[in-house]
N, C-alpha and C. Protein backbone atom coordinates (compact mmCIF):
# COMPACT_ATOMS: atom_id res chain seq x y z
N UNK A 1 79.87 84.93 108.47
CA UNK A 1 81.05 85.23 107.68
C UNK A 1 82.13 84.19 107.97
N UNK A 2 82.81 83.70 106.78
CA UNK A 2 84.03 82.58 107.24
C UNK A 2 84.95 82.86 107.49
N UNK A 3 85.87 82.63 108.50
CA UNK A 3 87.41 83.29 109.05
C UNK A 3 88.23 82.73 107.53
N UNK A 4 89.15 83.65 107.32
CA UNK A 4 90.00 83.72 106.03
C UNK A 4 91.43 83.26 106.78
N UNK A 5 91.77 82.19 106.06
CA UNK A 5 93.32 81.53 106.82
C UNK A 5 94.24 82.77 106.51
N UNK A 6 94.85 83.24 107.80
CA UNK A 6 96.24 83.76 107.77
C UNK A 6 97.44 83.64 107.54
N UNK A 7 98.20 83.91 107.06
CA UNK A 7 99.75 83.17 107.22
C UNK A 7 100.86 84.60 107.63
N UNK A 8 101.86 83.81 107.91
CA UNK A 8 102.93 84.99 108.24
C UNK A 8 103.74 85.28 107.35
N UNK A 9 103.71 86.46 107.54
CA UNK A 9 104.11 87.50 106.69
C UNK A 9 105.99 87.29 106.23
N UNK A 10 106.16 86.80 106.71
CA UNK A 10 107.69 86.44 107.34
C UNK A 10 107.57 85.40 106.05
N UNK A 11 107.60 84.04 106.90
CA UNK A 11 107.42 82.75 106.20
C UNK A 11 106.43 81.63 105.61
N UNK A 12 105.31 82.53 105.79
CA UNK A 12 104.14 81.76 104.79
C UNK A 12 103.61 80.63 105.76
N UNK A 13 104.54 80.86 106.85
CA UNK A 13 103.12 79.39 107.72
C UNK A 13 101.99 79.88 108.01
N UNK A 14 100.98 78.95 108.05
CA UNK A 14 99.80 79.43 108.44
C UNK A 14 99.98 79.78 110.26
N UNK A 15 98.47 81.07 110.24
CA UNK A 15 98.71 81.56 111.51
C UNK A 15 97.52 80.81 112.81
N UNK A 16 97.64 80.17 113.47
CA UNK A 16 96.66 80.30 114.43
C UNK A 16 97.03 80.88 116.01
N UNK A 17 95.99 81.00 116.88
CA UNK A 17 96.49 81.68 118.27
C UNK A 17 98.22 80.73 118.87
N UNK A 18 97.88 79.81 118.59
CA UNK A 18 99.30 79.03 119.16
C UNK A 18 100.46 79.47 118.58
N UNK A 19 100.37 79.62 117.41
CA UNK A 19 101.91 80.11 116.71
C UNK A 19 101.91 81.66 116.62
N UNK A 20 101.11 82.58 117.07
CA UNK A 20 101.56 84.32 116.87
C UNK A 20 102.49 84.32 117.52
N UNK A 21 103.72 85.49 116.78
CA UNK A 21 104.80 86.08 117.08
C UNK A 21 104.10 86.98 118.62
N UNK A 22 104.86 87.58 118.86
CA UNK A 22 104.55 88.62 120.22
C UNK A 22 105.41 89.77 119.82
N UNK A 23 104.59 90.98 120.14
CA UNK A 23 105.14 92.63 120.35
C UNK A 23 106.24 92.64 121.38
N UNK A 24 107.09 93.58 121.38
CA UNK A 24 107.56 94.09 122.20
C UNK A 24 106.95 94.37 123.96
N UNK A 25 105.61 94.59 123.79
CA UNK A 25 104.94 94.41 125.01
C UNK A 25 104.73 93.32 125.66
N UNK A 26 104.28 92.00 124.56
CA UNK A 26 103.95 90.75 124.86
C UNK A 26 102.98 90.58 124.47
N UNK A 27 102.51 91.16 123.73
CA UNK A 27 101.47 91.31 123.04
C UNK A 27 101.26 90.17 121.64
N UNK A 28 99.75 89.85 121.47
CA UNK A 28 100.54 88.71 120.17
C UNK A 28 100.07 89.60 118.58
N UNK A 29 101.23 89.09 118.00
CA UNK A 29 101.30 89.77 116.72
C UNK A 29 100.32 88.74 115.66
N UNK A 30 99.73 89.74 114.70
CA UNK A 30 98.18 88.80 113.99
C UNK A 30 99.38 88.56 112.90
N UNK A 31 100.50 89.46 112.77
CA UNK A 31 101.31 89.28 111.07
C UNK A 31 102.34 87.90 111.33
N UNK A 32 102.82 87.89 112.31
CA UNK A 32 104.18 86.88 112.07
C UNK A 32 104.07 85.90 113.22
N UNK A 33 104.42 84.65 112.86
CA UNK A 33 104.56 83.46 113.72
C UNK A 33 106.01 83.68 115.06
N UNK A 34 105.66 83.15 116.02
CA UNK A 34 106.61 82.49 116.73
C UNK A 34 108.14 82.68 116.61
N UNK A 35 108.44 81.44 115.42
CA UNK A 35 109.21 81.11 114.68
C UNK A 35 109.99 82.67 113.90
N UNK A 36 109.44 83.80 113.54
CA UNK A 36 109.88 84.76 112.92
C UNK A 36 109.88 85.89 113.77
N UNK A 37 108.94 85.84 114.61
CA UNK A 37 109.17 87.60 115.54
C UNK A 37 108.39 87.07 117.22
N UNK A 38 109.26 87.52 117.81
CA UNK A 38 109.26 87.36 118.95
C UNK A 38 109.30 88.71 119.63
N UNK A 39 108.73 89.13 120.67
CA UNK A 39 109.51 90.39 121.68
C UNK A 39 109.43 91.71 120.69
N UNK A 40 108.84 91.34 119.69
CA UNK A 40 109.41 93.15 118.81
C UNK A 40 110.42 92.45 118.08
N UNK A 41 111.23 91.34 117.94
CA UNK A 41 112.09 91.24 117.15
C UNK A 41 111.90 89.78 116.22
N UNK A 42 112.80 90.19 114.86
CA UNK A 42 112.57 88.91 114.07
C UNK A 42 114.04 88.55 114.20
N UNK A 43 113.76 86.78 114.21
CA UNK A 43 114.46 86.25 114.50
C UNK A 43 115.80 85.48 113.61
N UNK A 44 115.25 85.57 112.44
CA UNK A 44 116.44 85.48 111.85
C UNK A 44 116.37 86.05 110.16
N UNK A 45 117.82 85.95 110.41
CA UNK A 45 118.24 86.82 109.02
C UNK A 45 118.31 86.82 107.67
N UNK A 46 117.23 85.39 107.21
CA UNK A 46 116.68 85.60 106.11
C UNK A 46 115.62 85.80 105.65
N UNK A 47 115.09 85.47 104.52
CA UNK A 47 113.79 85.46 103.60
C UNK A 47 113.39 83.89 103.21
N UNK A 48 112.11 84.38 102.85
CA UNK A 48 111.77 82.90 102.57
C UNK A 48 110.17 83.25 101.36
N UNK A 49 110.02 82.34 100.37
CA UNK A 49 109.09 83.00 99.61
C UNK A 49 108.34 81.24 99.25
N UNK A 50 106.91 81.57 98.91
CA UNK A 50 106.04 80.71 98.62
C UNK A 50 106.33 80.54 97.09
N UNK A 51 106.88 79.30 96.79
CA UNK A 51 106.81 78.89 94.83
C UNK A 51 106.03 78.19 94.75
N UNK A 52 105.30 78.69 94.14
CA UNK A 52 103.95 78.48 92.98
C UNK A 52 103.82 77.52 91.94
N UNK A 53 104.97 78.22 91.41
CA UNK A 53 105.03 77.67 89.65
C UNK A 53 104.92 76.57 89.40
N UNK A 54 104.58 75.90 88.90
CA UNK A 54 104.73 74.05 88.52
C UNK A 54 106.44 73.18 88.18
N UNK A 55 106.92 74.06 87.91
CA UNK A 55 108.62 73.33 87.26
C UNK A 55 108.99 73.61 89.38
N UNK A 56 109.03 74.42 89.76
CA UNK A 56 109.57 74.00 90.76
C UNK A 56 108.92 73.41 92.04
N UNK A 57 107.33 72.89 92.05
CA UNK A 57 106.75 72.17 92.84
C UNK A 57 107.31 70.94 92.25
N UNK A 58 107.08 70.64 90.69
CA UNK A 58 107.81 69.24 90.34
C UNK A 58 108.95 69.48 90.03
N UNK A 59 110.28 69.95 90.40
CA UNK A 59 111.63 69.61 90.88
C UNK A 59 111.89 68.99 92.02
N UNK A 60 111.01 68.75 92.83
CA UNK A 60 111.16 68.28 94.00
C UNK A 60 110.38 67.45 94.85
N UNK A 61 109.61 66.94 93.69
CA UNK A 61 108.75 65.98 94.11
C UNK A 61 108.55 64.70 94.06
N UNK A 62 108.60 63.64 95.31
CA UNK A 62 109.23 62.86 95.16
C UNK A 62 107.72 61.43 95.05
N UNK A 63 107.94 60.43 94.52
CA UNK A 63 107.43 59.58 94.47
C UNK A 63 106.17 58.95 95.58
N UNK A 64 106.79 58.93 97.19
CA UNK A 64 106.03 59.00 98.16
C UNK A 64 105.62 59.86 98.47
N UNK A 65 105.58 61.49 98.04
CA UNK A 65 104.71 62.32 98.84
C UNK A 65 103.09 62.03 98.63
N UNK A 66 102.79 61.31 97.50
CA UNK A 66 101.29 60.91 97.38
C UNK A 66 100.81 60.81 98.96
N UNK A 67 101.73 59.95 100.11
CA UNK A 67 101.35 59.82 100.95
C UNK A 67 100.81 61.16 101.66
N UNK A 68 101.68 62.00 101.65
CA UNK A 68 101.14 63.41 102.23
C UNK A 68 100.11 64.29 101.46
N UNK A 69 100.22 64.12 100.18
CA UNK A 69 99.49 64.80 99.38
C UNK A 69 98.71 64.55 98.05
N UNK A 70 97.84 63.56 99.01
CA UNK A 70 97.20 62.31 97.51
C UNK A 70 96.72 63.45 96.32
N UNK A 71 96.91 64.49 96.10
CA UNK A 71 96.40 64.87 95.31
C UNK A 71 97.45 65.65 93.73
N UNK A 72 98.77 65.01 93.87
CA UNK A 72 100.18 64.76 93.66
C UNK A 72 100.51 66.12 93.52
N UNK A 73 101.53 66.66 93.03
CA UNK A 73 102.03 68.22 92.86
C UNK A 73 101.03 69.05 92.65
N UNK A 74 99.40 69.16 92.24
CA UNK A 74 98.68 70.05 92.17
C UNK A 74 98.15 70.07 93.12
N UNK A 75 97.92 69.43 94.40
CA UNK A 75 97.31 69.03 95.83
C UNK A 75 97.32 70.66 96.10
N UNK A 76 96.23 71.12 96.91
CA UNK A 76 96.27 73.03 97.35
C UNK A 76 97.02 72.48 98.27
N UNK A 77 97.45 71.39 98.85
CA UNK A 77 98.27 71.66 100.40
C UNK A 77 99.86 71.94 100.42
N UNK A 78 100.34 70.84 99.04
CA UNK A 78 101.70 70.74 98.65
C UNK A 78 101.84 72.15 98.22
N UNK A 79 103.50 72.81 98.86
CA UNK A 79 103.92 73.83 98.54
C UNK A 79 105.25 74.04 98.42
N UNK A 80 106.34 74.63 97.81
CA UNK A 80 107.47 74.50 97.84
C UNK A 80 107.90 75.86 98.89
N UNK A 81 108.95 75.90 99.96
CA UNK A 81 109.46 77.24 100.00
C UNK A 81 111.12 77.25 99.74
N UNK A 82 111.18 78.68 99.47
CA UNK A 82 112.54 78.74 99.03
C UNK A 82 113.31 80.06 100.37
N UNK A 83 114.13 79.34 100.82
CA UNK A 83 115.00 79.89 101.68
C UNK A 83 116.33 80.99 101.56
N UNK A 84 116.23 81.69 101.64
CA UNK A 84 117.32 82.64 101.40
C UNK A 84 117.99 83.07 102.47
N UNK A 85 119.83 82.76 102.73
CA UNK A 85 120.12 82.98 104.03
C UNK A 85 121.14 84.11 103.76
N UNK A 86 121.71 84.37 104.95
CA UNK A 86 123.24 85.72 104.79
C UNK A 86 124.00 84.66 105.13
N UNK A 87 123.73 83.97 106.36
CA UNK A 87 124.68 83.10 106.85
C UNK A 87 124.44 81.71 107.74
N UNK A 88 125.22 81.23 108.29
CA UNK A 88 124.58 79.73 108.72
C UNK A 88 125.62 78.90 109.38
N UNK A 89 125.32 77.99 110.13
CA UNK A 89 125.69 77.12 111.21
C UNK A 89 125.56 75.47 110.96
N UNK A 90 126.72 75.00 110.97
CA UNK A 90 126.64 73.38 110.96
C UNK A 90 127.64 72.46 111.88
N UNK A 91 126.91 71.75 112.17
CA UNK A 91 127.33 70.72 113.14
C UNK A 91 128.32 69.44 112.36
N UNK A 92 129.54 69.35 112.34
CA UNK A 92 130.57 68.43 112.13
C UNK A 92 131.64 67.78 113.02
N UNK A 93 131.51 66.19 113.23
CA UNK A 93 132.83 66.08 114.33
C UNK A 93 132.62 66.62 115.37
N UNK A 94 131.36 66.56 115.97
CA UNK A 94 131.36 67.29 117.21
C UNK A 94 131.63 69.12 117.61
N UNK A 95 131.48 69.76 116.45
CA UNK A 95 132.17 71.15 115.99
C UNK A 95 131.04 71.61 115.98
N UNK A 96 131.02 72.53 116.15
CA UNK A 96 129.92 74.00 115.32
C UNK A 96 131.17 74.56 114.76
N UNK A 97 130.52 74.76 112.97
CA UNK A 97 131.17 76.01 112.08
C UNK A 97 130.03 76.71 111.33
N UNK A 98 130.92 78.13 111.18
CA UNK A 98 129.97 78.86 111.17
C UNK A 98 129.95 79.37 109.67
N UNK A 99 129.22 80.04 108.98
CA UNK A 99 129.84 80.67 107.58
C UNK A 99 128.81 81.65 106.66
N UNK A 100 129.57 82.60 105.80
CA UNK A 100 128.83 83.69 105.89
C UNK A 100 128.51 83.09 104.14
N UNK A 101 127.45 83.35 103.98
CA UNK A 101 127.09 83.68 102.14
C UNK A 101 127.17 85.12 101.71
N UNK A 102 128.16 84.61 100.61
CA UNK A 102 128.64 85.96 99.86
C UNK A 102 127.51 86.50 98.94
N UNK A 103 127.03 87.60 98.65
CA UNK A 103 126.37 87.99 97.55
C UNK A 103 127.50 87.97 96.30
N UNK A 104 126.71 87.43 95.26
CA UNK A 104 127.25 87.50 93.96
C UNK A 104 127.54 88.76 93.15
């Protein structure tokens, strides 16, 4: 039987033993990476979703990715994700500022 690639449930990376999230016990989680749940907890406060569609794999596709993905915007590897935050952190002038996104 062939092992079926995993990804996390969270953010769509693929899963192997190196990147599982961990339980609350310490235990490793088969659903979420590292990166998204740690300890029993997820780590940050947005969403993130796999786009599919063709208008927005080619909105953003740039001339050299052939290099990464000779097989150009229809390549199975090339994928777009789309990030959805509440809020967020940037580095200016030596500063951290911080700032919240409003819902519309």
């Amino acid at each position: 039987m062939e092992n079926e690639m995993k990804f996390c449930q969270s953010c769509g990376m693929p899963l192997n033993d190196q990147v599982l999230g961990t339980n609350a016990d310490g235990s490793r989680n088969e659903d979420y990476c590292m990166y998204c749940y740690k300890d029993g907890k997820f780590l940050q406060d947005c969403t993130m979703e796999v786009l599919t569609d063709a208008k927005s794999k080619e909105m953003i596709w740039r001339e050299g990715d052939t290099e990464y993905y000779p097989g150009g915007v229809t390549d199975p590897n090339y994928c777009v994700l789309k990030f959805t935050a509440t809020d967020g952190r940037f580095y200016c002038d030596f500063y951290s500022r911080s700032f919240v996104i409003e819902s519309p």
